[in-house]
PDB file of N, CA and C in Angstrom:
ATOM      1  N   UNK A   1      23.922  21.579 -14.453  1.00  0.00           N
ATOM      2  CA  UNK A   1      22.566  21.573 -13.935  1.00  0.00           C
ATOM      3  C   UNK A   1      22.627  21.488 -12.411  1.00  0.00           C
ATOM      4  N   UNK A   2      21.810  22.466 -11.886  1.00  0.00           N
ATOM      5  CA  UNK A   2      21.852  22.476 -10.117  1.00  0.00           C
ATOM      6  C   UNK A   2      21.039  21.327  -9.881  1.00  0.00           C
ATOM      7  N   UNK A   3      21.401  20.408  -8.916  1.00  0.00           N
ATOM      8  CA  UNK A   3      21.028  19.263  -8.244  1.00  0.00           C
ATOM      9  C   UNK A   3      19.912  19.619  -7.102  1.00  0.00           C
ATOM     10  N   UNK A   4      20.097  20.832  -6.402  1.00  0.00           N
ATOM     11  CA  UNK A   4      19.258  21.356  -5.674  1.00  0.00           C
ATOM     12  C   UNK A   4      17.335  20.896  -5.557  1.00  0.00           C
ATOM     13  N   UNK A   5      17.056  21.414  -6.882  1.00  0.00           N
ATOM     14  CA  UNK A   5      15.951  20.766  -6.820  1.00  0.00           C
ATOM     15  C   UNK A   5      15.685  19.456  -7.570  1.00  0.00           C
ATOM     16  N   UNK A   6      16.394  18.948  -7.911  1.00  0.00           N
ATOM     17  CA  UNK A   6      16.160  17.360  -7.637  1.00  0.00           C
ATOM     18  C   UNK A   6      16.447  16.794  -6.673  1.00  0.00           C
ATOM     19  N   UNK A   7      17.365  16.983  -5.577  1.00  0.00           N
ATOM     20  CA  UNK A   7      16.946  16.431  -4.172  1.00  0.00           C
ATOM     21  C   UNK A   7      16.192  16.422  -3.307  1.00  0.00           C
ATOM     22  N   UNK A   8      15.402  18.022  -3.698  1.00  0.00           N
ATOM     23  CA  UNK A   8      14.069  17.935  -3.245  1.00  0.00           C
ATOM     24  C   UNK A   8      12.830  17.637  -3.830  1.00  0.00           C
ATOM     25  N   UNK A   9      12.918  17.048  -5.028  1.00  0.00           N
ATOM     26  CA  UNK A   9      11.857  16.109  -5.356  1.00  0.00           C
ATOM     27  C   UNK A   9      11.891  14.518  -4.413  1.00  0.00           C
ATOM     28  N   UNK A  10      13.048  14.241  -4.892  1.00  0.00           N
ATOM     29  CA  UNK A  10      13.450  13.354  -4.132  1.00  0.00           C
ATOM     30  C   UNK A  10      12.906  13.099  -2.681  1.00  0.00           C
ATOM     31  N   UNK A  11      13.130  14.259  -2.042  1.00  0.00           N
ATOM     32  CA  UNK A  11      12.773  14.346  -0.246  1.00  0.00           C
ATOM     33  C   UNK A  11      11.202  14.129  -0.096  1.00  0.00           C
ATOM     34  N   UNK A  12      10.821  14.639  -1.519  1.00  0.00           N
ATOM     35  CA  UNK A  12       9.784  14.456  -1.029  1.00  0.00           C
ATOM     36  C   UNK A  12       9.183  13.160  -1.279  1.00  0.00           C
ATOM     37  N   UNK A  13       9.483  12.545  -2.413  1.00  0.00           N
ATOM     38  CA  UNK A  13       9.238  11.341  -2.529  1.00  0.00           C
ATOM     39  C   UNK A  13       9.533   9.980  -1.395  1.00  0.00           C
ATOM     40  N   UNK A  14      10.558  10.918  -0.433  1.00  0.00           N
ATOM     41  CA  UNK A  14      10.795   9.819   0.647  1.00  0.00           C
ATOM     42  C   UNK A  14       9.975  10.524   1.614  1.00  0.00           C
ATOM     43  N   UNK A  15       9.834  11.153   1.965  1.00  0.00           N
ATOM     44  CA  UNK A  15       8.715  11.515   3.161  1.00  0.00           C
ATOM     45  C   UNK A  15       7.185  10.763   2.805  1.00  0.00           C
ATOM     46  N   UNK A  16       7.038  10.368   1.676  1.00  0.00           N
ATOM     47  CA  UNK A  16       5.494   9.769   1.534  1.00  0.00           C
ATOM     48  C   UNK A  16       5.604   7.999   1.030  1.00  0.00           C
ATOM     49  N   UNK A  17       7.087   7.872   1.363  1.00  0.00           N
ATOM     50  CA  UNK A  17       7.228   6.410   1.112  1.00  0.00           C
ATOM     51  C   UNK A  17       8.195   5.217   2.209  1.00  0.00           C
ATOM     52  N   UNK A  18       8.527   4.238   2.042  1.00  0.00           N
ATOM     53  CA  UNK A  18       8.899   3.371   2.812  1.00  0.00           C
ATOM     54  C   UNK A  18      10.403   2.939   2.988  1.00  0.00           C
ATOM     55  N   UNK A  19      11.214   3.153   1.888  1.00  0.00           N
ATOM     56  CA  UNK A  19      12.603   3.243   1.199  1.00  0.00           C
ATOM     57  C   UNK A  19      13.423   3.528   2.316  1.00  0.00           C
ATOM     58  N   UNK A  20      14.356   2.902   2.951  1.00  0.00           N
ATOM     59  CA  UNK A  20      14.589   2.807   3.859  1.00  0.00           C
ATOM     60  C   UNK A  20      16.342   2.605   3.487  1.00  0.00           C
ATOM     61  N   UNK A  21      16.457   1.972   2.177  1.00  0.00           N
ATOM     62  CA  UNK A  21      17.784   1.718   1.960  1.00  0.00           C
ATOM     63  C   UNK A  21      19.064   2.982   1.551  1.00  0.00           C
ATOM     64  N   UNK A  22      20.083   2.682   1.675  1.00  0.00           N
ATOM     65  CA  UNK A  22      21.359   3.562   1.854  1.00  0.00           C
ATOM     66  C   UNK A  22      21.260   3.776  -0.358  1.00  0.00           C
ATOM     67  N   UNK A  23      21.173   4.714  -0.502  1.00  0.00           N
ATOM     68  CA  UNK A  23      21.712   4.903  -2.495  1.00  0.00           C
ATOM     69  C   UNK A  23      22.157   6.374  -2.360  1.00  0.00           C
ATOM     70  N   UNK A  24      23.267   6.168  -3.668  1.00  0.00           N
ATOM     71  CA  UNK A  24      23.437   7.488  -4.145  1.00  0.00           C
ATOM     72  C   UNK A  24      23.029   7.542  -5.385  1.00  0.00           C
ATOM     73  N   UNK A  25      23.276   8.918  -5.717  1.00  0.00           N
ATOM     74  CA  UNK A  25      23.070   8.982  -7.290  1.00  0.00           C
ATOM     75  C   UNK A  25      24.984  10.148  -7.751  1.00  0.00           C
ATOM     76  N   UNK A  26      24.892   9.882  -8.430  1.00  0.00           N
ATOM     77  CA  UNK A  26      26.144   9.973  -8.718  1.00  0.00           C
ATOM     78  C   UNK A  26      26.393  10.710  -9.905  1.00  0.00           C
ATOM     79  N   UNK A  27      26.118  11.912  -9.834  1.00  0.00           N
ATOM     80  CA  UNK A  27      26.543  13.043 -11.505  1.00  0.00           C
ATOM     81  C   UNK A  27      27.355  13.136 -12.039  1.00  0.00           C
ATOM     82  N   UNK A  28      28.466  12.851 -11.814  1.00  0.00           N
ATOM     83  CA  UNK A  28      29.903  13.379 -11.892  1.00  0.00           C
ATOM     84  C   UNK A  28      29.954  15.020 -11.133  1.00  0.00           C
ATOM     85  N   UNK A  29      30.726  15.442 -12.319  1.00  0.00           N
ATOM     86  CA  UNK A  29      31.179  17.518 -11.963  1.00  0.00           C
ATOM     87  C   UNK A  29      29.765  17.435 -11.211  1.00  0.00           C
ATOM     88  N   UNK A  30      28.446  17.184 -11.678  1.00  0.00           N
ATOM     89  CA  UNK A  30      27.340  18.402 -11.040  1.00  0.00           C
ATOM     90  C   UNK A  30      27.153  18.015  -9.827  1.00  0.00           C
ATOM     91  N   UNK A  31      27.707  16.721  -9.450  1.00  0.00           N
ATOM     92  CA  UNK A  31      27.620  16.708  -7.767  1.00  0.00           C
ATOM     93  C   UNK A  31      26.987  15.053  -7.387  1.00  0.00           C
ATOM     94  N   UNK A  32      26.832  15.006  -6.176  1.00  0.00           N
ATOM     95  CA  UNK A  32      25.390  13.373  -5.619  1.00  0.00           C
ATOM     96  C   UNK A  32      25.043  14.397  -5.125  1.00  0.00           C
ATOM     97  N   UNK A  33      24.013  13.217  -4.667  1.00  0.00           N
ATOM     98  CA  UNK A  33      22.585  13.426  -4.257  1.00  0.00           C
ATOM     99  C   UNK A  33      22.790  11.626  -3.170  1.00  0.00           C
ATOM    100  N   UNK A  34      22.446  11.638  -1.834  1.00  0.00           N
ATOM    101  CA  UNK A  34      22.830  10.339  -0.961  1.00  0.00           C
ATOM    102  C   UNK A  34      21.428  10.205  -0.157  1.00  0.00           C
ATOM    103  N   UNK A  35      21.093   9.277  -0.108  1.00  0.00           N
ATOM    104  CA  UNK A  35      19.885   8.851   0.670  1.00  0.00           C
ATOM    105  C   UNK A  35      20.410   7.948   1.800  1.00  0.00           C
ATOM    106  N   UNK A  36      20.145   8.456   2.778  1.00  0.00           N
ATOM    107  CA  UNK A  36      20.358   7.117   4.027  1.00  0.00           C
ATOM    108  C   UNK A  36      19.731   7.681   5.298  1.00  0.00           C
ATOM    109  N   UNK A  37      19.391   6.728   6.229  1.00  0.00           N
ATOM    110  CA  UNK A  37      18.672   6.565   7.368  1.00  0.00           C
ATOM    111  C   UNK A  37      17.399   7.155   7.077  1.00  0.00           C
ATOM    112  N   UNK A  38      16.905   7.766   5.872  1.00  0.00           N
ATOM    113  CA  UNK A  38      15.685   8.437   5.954  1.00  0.00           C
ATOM    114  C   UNK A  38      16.047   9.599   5.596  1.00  0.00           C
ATOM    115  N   UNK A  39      17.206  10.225   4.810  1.00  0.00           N
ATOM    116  CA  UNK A  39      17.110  11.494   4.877  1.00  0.00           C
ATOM    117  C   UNK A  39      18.304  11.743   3.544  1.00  0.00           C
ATOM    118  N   UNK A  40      18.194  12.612   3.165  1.00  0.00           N
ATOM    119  CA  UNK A  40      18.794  13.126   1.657  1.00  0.00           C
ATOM    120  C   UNK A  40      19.657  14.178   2.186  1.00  0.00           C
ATOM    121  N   UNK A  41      20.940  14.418   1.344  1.00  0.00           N
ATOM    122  CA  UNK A  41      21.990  14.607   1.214  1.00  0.00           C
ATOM    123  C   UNK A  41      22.575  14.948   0.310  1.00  0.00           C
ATOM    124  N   UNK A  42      23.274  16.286   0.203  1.00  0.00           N
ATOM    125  CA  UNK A  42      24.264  16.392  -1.294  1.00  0.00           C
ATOM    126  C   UNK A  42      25.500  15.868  -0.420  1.00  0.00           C
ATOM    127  N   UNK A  43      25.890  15.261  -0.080  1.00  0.00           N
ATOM    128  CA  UNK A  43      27.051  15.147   0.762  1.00  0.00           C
ATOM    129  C   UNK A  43      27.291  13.742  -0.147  1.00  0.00           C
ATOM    130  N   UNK A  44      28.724  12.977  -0.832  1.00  0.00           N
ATOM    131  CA  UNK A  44      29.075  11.910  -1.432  1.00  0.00           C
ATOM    132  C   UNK A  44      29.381  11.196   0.208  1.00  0.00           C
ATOM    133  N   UNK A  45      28.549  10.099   0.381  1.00  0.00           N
ATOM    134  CA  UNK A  45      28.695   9.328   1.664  1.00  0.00           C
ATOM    135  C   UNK A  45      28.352   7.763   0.865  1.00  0.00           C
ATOM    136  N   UNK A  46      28.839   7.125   1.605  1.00  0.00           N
ATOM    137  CA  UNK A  46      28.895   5.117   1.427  1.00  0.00           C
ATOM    138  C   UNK A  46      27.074   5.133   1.052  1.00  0.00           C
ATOM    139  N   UNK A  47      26.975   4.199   0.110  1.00  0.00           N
ATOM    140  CA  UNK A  47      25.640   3.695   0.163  1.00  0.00           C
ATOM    141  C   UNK A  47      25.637   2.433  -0.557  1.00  0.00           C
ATOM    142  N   UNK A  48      24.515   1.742  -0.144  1.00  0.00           N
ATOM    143  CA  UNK A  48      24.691   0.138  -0.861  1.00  0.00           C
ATOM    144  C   UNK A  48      24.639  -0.113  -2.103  1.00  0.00           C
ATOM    145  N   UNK A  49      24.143   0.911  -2.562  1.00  0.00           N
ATOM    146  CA  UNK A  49      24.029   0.850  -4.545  1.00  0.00           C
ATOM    147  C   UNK A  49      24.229   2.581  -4.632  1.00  0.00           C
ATOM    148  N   UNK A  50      25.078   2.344  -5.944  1.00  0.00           N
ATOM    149  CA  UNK A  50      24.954   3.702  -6.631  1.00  0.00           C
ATOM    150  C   UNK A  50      24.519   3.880  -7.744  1.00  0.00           C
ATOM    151  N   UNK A  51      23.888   4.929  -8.368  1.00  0.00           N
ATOM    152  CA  UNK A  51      23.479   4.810  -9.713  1.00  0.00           C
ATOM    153  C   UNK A  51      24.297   6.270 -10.284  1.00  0.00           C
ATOM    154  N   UNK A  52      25.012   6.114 -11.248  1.00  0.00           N
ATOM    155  CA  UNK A  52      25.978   6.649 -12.042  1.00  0.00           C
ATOM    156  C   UNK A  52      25.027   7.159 -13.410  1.00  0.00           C
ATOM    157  N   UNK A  53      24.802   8.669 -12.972  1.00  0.00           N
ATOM    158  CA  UNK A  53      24.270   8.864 -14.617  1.00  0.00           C
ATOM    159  C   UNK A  53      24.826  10.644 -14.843  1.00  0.00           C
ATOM    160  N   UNK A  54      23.807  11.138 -15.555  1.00  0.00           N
ATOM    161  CA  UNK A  54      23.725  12.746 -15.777  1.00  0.00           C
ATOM    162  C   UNK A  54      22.837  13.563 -14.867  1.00  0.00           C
ATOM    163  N   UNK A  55      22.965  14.796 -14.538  1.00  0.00           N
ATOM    164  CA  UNK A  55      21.931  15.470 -13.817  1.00  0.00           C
ATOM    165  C   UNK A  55      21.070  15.488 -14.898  1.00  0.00           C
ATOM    166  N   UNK A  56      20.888  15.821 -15.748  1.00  0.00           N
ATOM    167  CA  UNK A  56      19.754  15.721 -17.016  1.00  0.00           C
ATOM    168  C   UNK A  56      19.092  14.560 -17.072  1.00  0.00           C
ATOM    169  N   UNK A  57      19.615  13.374 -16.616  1.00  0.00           N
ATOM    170  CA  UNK A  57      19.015  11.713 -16.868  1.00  0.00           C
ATOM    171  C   UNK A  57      18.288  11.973 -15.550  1.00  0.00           C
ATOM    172  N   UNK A  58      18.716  12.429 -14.436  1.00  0.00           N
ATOM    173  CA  UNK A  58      18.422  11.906 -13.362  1.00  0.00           C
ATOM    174  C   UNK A  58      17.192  13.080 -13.279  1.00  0.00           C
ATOM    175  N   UNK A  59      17.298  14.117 -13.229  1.00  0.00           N
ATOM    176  CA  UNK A  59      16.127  14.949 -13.445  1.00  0.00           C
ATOM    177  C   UNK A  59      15.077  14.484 -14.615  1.00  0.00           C
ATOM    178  N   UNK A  60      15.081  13.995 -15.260  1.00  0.00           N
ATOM    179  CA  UNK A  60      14.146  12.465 -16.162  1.00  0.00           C
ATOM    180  C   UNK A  60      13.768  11.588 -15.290  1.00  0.00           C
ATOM    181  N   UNK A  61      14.699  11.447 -15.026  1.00  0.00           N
ATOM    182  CA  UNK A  61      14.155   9.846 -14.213  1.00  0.00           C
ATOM    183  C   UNK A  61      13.154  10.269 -12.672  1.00  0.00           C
ATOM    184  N   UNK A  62      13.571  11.271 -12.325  1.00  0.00           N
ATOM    185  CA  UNK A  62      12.555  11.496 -11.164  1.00  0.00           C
ATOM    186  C   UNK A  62      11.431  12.192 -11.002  1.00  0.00           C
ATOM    187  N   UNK A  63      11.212  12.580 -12.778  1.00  0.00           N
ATOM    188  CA  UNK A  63      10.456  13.291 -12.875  1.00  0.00           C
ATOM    189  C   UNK A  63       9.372  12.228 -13.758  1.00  0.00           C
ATOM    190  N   UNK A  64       9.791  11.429 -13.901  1.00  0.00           N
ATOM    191  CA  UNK A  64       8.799  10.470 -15.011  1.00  0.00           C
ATOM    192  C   UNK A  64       9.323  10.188 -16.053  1.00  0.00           C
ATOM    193  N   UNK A  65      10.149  11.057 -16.579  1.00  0.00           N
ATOM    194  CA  UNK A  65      10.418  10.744 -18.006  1.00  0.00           C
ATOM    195  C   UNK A  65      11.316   9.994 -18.603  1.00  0.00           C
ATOM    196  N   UNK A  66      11.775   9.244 -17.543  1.00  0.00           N
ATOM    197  CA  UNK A  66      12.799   8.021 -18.432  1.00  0.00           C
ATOM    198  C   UNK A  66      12.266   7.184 -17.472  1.00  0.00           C
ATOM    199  N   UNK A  67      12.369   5.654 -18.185  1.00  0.00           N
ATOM    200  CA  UNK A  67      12.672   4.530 -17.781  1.00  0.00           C
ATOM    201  C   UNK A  67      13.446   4.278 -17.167  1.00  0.00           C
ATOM    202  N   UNK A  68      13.447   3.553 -15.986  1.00  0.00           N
ATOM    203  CA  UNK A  68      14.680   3.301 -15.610  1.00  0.00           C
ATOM    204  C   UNK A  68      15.306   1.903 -16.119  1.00  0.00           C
ATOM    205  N   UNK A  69      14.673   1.208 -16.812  1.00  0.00           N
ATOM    206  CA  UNK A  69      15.520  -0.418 -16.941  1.00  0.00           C
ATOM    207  C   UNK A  69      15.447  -0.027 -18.422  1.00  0.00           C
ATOM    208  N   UNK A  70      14.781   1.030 -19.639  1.00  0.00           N
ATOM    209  CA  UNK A  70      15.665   0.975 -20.645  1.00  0.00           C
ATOM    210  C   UNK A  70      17.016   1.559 -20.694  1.00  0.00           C
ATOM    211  N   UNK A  71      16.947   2.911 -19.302  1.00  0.00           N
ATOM    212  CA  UNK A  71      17.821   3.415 -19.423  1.00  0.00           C
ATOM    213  C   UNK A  71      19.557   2.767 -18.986  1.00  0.00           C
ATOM    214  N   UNK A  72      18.900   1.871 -18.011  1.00  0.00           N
ATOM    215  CA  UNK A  72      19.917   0.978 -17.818  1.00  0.00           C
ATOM    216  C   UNK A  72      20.630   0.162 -18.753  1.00  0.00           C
ATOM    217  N   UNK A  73      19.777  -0.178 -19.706  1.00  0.00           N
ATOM    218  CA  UNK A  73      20.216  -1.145 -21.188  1.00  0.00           C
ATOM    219  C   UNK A  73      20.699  -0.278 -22.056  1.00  0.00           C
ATOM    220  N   UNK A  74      20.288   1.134 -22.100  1.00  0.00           N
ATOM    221  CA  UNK A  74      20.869   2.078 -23.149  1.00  0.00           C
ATOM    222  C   UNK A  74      22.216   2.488 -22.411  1.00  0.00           C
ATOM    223  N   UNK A  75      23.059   1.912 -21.307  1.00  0.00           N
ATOM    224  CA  UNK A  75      23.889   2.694 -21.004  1.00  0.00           C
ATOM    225  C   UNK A  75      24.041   4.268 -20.191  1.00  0.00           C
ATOM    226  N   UNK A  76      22.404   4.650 -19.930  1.00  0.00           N
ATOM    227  CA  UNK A  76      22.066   6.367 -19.469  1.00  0.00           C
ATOM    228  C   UNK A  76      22.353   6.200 -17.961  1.00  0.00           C
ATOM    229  N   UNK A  77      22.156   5.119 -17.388  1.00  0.00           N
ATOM    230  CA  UNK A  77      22.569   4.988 -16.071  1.00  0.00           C
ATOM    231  C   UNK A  77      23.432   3.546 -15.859  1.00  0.00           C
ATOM    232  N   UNK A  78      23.836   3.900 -14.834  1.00  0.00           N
ATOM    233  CA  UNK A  78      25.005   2.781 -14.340  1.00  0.00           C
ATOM    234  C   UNK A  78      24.808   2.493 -13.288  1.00  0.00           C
ATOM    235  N   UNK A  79      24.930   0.929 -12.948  1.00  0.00           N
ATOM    236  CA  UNK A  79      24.447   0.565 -11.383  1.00  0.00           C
ATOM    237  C   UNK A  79      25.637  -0.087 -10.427  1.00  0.00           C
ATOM    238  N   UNK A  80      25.990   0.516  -9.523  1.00  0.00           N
ATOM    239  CA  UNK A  80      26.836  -0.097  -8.831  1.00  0.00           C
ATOM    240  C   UNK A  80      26.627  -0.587  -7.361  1.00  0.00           C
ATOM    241  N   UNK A  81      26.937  -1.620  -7.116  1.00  0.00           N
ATOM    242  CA  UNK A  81      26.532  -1.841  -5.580  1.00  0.00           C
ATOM    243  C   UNK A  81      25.739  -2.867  -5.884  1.00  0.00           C
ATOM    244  N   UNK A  82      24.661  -2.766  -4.604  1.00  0.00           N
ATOM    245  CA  UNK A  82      23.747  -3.997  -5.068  1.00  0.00           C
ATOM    246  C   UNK A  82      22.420  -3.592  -5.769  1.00  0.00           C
ATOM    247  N   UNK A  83      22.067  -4.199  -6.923  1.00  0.00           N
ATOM    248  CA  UNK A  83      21.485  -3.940  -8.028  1.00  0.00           C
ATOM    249  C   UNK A  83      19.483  -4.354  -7.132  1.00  0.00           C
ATOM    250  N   UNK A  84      19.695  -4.661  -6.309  1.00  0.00           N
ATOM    251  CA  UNK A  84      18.380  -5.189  -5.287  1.00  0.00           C
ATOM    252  C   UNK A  84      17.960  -3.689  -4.763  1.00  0.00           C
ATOM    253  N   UNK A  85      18.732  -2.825  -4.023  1.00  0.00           N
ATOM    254  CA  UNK A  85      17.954  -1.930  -3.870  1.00  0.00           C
ATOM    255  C   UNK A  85      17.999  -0.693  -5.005  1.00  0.00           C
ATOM    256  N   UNK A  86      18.474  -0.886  -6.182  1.00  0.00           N
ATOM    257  CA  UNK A  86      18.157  -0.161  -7.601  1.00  0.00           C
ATOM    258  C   UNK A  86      16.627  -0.087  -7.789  1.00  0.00           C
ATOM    259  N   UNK A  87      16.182  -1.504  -7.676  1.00  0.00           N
ATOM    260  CA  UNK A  87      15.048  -2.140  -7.760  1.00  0.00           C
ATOM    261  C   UNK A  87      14.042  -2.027  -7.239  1.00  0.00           C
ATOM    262  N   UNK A  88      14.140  -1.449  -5.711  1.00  0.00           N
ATOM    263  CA  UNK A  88      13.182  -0.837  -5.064  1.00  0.00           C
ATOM    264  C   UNK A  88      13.052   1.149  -5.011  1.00  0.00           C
ATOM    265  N   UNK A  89      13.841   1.153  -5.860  1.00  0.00           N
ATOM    266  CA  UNK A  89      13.514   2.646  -6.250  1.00  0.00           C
ATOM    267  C   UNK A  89      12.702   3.037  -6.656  1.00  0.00           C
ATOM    268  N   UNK A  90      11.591   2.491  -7.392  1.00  0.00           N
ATOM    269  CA  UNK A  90      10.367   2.422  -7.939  1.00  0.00           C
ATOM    270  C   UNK A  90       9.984   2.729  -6.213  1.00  0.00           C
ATOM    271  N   UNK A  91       9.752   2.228  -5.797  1.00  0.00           N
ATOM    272  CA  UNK A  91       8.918   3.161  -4.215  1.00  0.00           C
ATOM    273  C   UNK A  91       8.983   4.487  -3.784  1.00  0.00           C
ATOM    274  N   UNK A  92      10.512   4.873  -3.787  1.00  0.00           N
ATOM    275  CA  UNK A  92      10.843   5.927  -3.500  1.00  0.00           C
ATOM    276  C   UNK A  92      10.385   6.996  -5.155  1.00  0.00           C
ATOM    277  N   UNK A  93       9.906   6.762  -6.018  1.00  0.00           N
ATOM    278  CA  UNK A  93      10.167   7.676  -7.566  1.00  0.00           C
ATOM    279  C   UNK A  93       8.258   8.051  -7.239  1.00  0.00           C
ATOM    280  N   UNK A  94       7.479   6.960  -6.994  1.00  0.00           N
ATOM    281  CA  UNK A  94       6.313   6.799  -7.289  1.00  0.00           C
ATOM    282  C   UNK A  94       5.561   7.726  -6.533  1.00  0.00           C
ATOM    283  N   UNK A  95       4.456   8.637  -6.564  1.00  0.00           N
ATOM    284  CA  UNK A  95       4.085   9.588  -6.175  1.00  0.00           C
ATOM    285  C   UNK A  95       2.587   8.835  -5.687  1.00  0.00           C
TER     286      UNK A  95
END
């Protein structure tokens, strides 16, 4: 699955929000996706939390259709780093 346009959902979700913190998202083969200083990235760069899932989960998840804290309990995503700015992702998702 091309990551392409889920980073630009993404972009846009940070251009109309406050999210300020360093995350990646982490596909495996299909690639990241890196948020920092304000600006999105397919580039794999340092960030304070990562979230480890599928391009299929993650295209769910930014689109509405998954949960993110069942998906966390079901194992669909993985959190690494600090689990605090996981938490404020809800800012950056919310339209």
């Amino acid at each position: 699955m091309a990551l392409e346009p889920i980073a630009e959902i993404i972009r846009a979700g940070l251009d109309r929000s406050d999210f300020t913190d360093s995350l990646k998202f982490d596909c495996g083969e299909d690639g990241v996706i890196s948020l920092a200083d304000g600006k999105v990235s397919m580039e794999d760069s340092p960030a304070a939390c990562t979230l480890t899932m599928s391009a299929e989960n993650l295209d769910k998840l930014v689109r509405g259709k998954l949960n993110p804290m069942t998906a966390v309990m079901m194992g669909k995503i993985r959190v690494g780093g600090d689990p605090a700015v996981a938490m404020r992702l809800g800012k950056l998702l919310k339209g």
